[in-house]
PDB file of N, CA and C in Angstrom:
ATOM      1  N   UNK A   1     -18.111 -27.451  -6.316  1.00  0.00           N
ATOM      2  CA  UNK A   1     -19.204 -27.376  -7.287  1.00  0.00           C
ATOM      3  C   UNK A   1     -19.215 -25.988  -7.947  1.00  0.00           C
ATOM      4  N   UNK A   2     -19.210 -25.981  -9.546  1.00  0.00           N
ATOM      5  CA  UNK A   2     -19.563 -24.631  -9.969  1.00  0.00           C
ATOM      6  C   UNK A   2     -20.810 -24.141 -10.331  1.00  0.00           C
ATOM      7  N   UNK A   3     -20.492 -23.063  -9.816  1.00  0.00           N
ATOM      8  CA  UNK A   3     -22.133 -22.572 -10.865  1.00  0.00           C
ATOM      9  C   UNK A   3     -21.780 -22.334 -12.416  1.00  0.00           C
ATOM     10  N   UNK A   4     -23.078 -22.884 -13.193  1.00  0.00           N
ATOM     11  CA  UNK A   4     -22.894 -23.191 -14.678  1.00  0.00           C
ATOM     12  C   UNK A   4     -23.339 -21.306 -14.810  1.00  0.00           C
ATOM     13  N   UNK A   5     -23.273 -21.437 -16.404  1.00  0.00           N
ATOM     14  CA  UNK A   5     -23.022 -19.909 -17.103  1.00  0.00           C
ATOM     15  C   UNK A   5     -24.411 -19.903 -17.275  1.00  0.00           C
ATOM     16  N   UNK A   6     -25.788 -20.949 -17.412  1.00  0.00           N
ATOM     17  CA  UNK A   6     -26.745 -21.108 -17.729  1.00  0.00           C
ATOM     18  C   UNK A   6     -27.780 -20.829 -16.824  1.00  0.00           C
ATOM     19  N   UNK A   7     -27.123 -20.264 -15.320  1.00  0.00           N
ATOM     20  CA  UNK A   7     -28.270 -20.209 -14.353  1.00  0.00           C
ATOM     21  C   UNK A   7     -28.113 -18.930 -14.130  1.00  0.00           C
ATOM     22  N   UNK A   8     -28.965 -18.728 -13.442  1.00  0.00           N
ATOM     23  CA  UNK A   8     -29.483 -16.884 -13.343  1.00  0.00           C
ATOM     24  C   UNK A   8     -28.554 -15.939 -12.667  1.00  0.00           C
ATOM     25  N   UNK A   9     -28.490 -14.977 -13.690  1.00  0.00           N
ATOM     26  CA  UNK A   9     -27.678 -13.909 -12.814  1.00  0.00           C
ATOM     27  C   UNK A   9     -27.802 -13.931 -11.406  1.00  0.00           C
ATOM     28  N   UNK A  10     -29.040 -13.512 -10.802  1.00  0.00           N
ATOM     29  CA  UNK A  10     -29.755 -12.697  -9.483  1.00  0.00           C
ATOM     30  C   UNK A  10     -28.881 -13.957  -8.574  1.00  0.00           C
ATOM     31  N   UNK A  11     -28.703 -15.552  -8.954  1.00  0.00           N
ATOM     32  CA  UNK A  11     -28.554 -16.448  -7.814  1.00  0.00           C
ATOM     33  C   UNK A  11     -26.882 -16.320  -7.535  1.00  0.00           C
ATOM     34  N   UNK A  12     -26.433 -16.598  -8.857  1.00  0.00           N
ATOM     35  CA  UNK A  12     -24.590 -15.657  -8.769  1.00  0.00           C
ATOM     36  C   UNK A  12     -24.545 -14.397  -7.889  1.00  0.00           C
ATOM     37  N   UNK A  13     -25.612 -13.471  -7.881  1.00  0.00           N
ATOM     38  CA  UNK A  13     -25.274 -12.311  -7.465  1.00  0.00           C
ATOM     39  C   UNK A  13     -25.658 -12.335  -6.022  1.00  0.00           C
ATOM     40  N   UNK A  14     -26.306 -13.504  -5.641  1.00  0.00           N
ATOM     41  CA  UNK A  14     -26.979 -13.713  -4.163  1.00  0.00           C
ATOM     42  C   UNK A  14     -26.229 -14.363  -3.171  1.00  0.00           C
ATOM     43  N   UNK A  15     -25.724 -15.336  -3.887  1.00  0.00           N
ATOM     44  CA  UNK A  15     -24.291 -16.447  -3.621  1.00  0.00           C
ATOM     45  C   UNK A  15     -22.915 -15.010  -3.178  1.00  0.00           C
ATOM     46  N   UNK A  16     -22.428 -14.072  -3.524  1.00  0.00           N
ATOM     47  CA  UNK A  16     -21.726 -13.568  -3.999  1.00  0.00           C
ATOM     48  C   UNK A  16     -21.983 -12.508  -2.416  1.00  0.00           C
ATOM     49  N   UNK A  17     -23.148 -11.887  -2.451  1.00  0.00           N
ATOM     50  CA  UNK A  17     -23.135 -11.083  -1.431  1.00  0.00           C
ATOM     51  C   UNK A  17     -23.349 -11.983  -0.067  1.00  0.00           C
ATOM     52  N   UNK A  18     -23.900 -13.054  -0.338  1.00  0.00           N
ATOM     53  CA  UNK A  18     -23.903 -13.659   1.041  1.00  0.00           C
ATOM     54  C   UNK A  18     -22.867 -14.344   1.571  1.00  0.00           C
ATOM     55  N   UNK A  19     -21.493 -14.685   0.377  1.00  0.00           N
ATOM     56  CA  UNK A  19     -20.072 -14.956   1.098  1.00  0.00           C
ATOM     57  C   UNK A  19     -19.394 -13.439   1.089  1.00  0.00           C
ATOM     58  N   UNK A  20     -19.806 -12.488   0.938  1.00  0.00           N
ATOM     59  CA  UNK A  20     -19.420 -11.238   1.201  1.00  0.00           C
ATOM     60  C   UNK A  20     -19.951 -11.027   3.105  1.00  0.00           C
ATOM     61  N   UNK A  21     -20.707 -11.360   2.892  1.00  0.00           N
ATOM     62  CA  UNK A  21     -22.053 -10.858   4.773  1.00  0.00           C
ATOM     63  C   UNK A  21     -21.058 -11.823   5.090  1.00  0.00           C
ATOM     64  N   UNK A  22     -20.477 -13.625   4.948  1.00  0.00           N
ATOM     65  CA  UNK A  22     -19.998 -14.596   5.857  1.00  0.00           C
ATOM     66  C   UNK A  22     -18.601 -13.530   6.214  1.00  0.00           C
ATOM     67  N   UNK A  23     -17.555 -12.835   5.298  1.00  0.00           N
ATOM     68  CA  UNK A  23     -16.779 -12.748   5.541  1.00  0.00           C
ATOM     69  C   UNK A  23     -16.330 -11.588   6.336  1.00  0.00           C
ATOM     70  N   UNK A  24     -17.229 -10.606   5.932  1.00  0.00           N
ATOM     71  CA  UNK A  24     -17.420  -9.489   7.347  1.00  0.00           C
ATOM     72  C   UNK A  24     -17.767 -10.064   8.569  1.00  0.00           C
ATOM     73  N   UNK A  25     -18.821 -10.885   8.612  1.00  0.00           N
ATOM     74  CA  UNK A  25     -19.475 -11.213   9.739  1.00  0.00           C
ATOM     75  C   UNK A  25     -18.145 -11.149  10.754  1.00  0.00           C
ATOM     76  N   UNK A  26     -17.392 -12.295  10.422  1.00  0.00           N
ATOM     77  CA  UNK A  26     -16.451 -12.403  11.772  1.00  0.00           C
ATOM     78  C   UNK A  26     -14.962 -12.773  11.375  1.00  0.00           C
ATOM     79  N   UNK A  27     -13.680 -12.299  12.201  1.00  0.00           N
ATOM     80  CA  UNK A  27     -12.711 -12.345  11.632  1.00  0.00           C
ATOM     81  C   UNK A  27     -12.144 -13.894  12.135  1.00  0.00           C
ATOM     82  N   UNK A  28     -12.934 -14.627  12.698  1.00  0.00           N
ATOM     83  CA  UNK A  28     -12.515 -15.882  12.208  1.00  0.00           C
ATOM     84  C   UNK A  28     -12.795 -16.707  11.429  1.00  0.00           C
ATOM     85  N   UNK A  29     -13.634 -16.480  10.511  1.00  0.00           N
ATOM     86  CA  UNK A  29     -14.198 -17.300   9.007  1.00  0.00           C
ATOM     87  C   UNK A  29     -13.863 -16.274   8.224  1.00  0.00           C
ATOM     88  N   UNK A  30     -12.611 -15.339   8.278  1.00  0.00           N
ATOM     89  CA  UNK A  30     -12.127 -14.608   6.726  1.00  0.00           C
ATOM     90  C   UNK A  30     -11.457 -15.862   5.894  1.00  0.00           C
ATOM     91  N   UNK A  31     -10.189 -16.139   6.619  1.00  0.00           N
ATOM     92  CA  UNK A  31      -9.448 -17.253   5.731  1.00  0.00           C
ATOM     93  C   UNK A  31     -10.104 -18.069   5.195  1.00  0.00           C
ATOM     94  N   UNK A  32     -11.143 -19.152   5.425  1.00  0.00           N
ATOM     95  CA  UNK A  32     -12.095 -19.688   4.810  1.00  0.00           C
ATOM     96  C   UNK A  32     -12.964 -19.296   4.028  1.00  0.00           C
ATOM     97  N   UNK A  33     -13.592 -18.234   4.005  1.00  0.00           N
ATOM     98  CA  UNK A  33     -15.020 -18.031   3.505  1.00  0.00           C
ATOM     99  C   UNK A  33     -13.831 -17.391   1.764  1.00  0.00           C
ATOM    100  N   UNK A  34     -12.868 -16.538   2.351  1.00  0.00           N
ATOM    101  CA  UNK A  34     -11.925 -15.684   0.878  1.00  0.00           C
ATOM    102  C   UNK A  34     -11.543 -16.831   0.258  1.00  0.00           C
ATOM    103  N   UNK A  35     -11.180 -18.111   0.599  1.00  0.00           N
ATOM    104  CA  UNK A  35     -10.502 -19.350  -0.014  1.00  0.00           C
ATOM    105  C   UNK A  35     -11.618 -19.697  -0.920  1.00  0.00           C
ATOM    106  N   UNK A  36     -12.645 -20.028  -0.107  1.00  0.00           N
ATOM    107  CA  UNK A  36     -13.613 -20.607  -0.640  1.00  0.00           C
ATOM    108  C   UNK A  36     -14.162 -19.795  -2.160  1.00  0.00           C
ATOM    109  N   UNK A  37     -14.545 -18.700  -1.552  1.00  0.00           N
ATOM    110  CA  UNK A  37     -15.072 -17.951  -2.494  1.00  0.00           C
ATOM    111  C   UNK A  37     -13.750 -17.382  -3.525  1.00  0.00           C
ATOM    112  N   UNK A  38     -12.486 -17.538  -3.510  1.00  0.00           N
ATOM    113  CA  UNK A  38     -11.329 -17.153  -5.108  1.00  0.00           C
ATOM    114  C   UNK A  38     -11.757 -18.687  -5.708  1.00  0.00           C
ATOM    115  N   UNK A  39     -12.266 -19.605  -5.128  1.00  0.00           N
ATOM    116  CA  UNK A  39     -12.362 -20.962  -5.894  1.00  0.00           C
ATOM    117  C   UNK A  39     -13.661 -21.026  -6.629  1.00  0.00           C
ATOM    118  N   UNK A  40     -14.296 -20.263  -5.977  1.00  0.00           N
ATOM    119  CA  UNK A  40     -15.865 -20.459  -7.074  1.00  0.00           C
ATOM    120  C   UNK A  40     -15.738 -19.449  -7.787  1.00  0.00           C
ATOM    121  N   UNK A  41     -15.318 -18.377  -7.816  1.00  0.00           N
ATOM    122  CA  UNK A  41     -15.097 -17.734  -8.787  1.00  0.00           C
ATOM    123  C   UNK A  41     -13.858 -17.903  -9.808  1.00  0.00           C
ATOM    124  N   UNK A  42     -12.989 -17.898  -9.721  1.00  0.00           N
ATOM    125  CA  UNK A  42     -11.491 -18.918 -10.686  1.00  0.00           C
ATOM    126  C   UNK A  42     -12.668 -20.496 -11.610  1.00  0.00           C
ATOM    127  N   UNK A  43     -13.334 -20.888 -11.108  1.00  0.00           N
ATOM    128  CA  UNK A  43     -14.061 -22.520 -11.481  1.00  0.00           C
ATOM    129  C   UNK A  43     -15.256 -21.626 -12.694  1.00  0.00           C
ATOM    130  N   UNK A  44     -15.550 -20.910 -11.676  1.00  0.00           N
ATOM    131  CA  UNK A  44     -17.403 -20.396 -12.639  1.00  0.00           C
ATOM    132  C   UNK A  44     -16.700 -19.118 -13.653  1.00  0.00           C
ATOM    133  N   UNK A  45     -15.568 -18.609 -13.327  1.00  0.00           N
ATOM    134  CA  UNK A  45     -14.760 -17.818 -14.389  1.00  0.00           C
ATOM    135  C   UNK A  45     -15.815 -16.425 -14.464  1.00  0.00           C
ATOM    136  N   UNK A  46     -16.460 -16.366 -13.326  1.00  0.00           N
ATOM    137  CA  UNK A  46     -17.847 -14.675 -13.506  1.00  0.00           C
ATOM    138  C   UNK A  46     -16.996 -13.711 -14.266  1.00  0.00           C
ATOM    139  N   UNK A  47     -17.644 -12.667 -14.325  1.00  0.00           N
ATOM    140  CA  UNK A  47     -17.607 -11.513 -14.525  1.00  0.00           C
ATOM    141  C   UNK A  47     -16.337 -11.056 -13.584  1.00  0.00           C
ATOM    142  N   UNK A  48     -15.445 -10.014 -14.318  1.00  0.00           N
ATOM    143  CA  UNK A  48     -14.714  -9.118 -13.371  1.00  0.00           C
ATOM    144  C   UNK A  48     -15.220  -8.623 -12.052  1.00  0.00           C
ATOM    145  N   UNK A  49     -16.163  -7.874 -12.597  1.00  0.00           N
ATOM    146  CA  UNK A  49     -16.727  -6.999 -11.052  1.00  0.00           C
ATOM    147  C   UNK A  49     -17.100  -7.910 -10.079  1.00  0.00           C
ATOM    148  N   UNK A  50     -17.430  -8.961 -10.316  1.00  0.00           N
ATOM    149  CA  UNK A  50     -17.491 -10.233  -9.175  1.00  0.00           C
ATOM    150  C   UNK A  50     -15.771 -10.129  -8.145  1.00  0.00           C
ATOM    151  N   UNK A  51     -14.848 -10.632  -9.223  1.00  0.00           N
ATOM    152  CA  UNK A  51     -13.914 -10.549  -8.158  1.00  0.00           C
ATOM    153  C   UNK A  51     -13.124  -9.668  -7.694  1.00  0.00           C
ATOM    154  N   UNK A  52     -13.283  -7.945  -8.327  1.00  0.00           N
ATOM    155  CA  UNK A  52     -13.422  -6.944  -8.111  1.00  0.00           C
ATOM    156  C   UNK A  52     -13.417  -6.926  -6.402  1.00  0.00           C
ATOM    157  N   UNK A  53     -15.160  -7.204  -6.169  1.00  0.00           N
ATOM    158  CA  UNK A  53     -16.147  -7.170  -5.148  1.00  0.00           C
ATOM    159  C   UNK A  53     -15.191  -7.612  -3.771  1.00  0.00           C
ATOM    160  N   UNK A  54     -14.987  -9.057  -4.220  1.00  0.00           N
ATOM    161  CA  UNK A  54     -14.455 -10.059  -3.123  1.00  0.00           C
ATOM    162  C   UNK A  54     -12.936  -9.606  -2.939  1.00  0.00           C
ATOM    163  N   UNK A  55     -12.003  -8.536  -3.862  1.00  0.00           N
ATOM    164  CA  UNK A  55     -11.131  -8.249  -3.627  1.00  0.00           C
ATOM    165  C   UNK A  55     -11.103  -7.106  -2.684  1.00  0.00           C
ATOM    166  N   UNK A  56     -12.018  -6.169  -2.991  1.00  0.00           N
ATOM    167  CA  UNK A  56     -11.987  -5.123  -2.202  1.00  0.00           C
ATOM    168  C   UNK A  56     -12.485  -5.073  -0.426  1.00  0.00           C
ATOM    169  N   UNK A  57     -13.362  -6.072  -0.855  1.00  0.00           N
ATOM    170  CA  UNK A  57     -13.863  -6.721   0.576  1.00  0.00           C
ATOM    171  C   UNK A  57     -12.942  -7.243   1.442  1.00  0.00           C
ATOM    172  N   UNK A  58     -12.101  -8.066   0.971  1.00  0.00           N
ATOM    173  CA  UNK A  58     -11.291  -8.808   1.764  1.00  0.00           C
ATOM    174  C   UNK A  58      -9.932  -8.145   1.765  1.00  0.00           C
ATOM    175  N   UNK A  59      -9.930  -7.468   1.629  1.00  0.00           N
ATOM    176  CA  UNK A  59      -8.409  -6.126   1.430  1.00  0.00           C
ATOM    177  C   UNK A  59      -9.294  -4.988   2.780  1.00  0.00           C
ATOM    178  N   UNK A  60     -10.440  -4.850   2.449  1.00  0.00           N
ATOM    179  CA  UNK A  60     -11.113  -3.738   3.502  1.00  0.00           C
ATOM    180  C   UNK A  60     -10.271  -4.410   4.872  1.00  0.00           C
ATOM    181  N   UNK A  61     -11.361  -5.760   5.238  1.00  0.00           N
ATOM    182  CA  UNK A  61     -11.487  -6.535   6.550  1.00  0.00           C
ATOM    183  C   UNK A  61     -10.093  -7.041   7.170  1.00  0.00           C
ATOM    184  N   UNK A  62      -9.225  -7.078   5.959  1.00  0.00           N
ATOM    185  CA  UNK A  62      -7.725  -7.223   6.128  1.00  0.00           C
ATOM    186  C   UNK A  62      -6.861  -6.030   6.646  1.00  0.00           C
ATOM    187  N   UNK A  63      -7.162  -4.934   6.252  1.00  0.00           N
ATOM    188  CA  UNK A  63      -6.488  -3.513   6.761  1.00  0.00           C
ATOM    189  C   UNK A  63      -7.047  -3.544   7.996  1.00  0.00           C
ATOM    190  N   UNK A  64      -8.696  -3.577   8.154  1.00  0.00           N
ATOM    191  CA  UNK A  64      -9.298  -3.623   9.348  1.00  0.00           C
ATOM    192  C   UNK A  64      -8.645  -4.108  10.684  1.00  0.00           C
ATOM    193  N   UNK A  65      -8.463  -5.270  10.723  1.00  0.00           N
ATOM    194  CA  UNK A  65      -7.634  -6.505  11.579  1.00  0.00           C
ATOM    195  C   UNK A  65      -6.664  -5.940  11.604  1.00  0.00           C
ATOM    196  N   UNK A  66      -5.802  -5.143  10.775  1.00  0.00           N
ATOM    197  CA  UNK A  66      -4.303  -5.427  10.754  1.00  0.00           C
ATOM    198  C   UNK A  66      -3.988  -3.771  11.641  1.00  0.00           C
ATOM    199  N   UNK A  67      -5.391  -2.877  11.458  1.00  0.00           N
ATOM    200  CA  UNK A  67      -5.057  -1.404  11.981  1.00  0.00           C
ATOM    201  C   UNK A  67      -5.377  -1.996  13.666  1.00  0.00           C
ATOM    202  N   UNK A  68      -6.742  -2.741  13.898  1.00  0.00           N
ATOM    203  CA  UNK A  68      -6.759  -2.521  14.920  1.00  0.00           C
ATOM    204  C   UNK A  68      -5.682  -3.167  16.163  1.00  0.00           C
ATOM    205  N   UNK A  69      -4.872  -4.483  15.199  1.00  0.00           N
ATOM    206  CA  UNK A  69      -3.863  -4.890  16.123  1.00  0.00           C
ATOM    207  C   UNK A  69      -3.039  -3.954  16.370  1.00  0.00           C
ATOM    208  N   UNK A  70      -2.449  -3.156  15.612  1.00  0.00           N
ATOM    209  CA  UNK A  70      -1.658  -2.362  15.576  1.00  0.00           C
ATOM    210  C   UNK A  70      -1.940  -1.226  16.923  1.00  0.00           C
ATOM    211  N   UNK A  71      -3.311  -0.717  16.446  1.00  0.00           N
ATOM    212  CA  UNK A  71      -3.747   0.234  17.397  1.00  0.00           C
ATOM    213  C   UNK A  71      -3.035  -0.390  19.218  1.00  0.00           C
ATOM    214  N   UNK A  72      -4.048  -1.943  19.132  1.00  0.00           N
ATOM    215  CA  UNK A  72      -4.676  -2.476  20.136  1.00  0.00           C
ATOM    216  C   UNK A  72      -2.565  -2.599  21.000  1.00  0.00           C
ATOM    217  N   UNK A  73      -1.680  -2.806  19.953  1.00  0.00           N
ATOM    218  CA  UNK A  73      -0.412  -3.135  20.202  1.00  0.00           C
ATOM    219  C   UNK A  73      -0.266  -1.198  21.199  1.00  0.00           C
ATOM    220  N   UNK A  74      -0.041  -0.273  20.088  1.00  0.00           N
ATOM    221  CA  UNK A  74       0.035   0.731  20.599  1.00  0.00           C
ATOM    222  C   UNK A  74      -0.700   1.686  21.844  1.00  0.00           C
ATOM    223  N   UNK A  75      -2.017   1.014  22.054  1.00  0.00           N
ATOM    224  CA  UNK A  75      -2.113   1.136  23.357  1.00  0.00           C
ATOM    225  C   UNK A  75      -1.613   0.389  24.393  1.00  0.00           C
ATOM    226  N   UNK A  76      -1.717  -0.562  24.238  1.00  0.00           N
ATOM    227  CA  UNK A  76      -1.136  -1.599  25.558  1.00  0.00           C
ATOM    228  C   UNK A  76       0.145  -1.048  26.026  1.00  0.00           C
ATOM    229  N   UNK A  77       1.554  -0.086  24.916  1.00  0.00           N
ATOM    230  CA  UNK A  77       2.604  -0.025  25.623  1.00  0.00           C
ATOM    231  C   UNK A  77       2.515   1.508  25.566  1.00  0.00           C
ATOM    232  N   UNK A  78       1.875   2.201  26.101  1.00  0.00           N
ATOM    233  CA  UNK A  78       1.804   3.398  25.664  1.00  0.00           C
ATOM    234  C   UNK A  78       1.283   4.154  24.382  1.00  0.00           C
ATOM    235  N   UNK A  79       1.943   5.419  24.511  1.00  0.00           N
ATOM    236  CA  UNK A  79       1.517   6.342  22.856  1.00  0.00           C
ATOM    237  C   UNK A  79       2.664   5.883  22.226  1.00  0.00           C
ATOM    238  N   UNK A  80       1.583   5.608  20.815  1.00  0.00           N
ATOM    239  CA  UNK A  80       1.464   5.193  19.634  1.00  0.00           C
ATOM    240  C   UNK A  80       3.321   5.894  19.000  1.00  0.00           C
ATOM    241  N   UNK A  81       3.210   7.088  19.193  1.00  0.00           N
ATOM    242  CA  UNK A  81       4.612   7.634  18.431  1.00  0.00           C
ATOM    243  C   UNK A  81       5.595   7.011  19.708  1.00  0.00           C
ATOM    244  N   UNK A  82       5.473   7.518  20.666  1.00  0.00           N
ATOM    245  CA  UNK A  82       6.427   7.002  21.778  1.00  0.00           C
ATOM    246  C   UNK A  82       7.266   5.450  21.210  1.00  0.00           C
ATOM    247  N   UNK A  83       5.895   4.564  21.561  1.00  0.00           N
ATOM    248  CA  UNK A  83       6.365   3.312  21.114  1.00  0.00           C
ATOM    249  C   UNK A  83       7.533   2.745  19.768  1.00  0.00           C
ATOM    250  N   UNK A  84       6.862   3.533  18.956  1.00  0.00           N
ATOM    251  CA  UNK A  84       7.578   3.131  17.628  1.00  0.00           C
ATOM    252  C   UNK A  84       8.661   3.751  17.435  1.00  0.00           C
ATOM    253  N   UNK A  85       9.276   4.729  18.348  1.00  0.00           N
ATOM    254  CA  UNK A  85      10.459   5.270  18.643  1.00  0.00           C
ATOM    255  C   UNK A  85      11.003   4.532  19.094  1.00  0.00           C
ATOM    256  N   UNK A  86      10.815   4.075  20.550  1.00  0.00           N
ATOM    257  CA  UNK A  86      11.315   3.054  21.525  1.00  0.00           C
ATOM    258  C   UNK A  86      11.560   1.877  20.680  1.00  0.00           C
ATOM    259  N   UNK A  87      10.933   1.216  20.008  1.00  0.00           N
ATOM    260  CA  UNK A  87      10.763  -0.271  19.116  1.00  0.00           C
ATOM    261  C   UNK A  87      11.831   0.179  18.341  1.00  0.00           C
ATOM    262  N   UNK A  88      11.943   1.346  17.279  1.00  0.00           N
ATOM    263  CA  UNK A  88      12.661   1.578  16.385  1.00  0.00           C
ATOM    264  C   UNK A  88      14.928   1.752  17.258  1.00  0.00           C
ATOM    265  N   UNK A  89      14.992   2.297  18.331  1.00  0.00           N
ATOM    266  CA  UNK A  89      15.647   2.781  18.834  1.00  0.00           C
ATOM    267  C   UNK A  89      15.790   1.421  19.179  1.00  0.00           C
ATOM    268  N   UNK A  90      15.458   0.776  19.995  1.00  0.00           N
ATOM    269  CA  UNK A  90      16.027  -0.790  20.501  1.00  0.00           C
ATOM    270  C   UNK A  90      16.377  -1.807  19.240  1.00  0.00           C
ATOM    271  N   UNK A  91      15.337  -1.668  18.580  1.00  0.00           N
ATOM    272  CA  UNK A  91      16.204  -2.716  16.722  1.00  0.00           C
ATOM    273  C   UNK A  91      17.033  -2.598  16.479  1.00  0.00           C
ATOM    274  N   UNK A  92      17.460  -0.799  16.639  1.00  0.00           N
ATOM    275  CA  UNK A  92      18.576  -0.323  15.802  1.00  0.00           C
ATOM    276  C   UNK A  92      19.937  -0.486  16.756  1.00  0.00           C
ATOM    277  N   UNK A  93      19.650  -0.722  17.719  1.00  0.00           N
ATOM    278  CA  UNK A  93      20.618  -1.467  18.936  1.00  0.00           C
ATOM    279  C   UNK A  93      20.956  -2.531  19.369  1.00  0.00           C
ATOM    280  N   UNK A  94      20.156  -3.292  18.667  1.00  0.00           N
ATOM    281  CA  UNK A  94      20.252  -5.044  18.673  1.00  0.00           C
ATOM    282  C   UNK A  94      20.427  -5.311  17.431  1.00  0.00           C
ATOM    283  N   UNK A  95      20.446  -4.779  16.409  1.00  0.00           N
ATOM    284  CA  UNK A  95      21.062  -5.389  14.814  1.00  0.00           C
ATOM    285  C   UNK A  95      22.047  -4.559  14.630  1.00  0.00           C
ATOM    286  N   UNK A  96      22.753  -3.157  15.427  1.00  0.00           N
ATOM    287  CA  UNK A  96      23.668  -2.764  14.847  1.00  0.00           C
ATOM    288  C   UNK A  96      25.016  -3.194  15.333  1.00  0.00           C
ATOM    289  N   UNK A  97      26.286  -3.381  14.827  1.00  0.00           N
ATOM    290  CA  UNK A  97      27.534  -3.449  15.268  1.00  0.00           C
ATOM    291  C   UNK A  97      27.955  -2.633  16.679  1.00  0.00           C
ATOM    292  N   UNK A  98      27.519  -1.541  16.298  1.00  0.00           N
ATOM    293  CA  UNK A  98      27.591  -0.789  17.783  1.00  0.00           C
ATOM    294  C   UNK A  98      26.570  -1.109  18.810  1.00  0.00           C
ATOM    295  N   UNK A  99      27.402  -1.454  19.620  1.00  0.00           N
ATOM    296  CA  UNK A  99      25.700  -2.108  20.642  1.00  0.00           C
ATOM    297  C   UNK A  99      25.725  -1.717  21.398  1.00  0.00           C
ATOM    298  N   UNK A 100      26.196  -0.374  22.111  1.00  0.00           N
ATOM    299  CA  UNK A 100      25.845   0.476  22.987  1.00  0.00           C
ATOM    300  C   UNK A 100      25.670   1.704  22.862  1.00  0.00           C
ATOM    301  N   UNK A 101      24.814   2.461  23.676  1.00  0.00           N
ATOM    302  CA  UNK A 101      24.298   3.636  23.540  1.00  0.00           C
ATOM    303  C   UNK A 101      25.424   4.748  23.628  1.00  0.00           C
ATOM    304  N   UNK A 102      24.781   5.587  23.202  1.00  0.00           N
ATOM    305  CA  UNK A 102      26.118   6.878  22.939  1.00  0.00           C
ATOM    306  C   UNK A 102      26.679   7.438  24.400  1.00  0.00           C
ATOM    307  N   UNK A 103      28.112   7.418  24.421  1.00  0.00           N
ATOM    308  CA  UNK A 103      28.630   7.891  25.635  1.00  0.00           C
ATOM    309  C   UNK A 103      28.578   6.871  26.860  1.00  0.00           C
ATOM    310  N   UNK A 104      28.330   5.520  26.488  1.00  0.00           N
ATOM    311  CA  UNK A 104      28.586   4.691  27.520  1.00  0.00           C
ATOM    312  C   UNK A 104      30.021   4.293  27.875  1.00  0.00           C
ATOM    313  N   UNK A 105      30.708   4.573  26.386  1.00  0.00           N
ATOM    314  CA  UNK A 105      32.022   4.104  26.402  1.00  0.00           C
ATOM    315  C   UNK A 105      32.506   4.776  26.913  1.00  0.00           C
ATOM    316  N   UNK A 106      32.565   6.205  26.396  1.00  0.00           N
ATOM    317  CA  UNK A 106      33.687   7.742  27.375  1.00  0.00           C
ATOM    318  C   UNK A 106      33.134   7.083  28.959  1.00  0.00           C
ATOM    319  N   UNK A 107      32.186   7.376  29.319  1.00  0.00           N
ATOM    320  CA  UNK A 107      31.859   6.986  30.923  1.00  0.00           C
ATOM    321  C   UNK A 107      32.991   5.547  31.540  1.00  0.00           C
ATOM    322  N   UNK A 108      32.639   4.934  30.708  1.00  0.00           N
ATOM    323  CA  UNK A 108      33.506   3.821  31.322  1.00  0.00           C
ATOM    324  C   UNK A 108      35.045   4.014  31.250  1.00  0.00           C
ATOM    325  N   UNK A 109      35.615   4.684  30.339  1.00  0.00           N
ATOM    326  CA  UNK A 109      37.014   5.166  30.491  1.00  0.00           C
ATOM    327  C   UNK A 109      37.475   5.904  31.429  1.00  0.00           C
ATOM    328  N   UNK A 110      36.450   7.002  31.307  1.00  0.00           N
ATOM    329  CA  UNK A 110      36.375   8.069  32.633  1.00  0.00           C
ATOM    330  C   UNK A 110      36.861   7.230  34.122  1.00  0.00           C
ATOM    331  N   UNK A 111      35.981   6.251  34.552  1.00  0.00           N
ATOM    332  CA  UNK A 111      35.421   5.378  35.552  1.00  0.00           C
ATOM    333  C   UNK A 111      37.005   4.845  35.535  1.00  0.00           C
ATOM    334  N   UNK A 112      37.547   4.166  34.752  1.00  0.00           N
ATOM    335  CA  UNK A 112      38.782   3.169  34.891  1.00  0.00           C
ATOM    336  C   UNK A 112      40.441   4.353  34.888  1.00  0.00           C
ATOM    337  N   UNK A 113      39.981   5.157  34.562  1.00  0.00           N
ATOM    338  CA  UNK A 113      41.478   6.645  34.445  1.00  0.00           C
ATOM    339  C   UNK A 113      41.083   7.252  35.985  1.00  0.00           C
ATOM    340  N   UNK A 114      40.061   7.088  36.879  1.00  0.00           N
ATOM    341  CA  UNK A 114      39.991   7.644  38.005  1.00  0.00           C
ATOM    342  C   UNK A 114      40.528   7.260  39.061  1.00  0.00           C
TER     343      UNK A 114
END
């Protein structure tokens, strides 16, 4: 259902902050409440600063979620730099051609010439 161009600012603008309050409220009614609300606004065609509003909102609550997994990731295995060393250092050892660590090879030559 859209809202027509003929009804009152204040109820657009009431509609607007109160799927703003649904979508903070909780991060399991973001995907829904942001769907919902790019469709009434795309249908009722508002004002810019309307979807301005709902962009910045849902970009906030989105960084939000996405820092604290991150955080919540980087505590669980330790500090934060540690980790992403370790993560970075093991990728680069499982996607590279060389797949062993430096000086494993001399050791093992060493080991077989003895």
């Amino acid at each position: 259902m859209s809202i027509g161009k003929s009804e009152l600012q204040g109820e657009r603008i009431y509609l607007l902050v109160m799927g703003i309050g649904k979508i903070c409220g909780g991060v399991e009614g973001v995907l829904v409440d942001t769907s919902v609300y790019f469709h009434m606004i795309w249908v009722d065609q508002a004002e810019g600063i309307c979807m301005e509003m709902v962009l910045r909102v849902f970009l906030r609550v989105f960084l939000r979620v996405f820092l604290r997994v991150v955080l919540l990731l980087f505590t669980l295995f330790g500090g934060g730099a540690y980790v992403l060393n370790d993560t970075l250092i093991a990728w680069y050892y499982r996607n590279n051609t060389f797949k062993e660590p430096y000086g494993t090879k001399n050791l093992q030559q060493r080991k077989t010439k003895a």
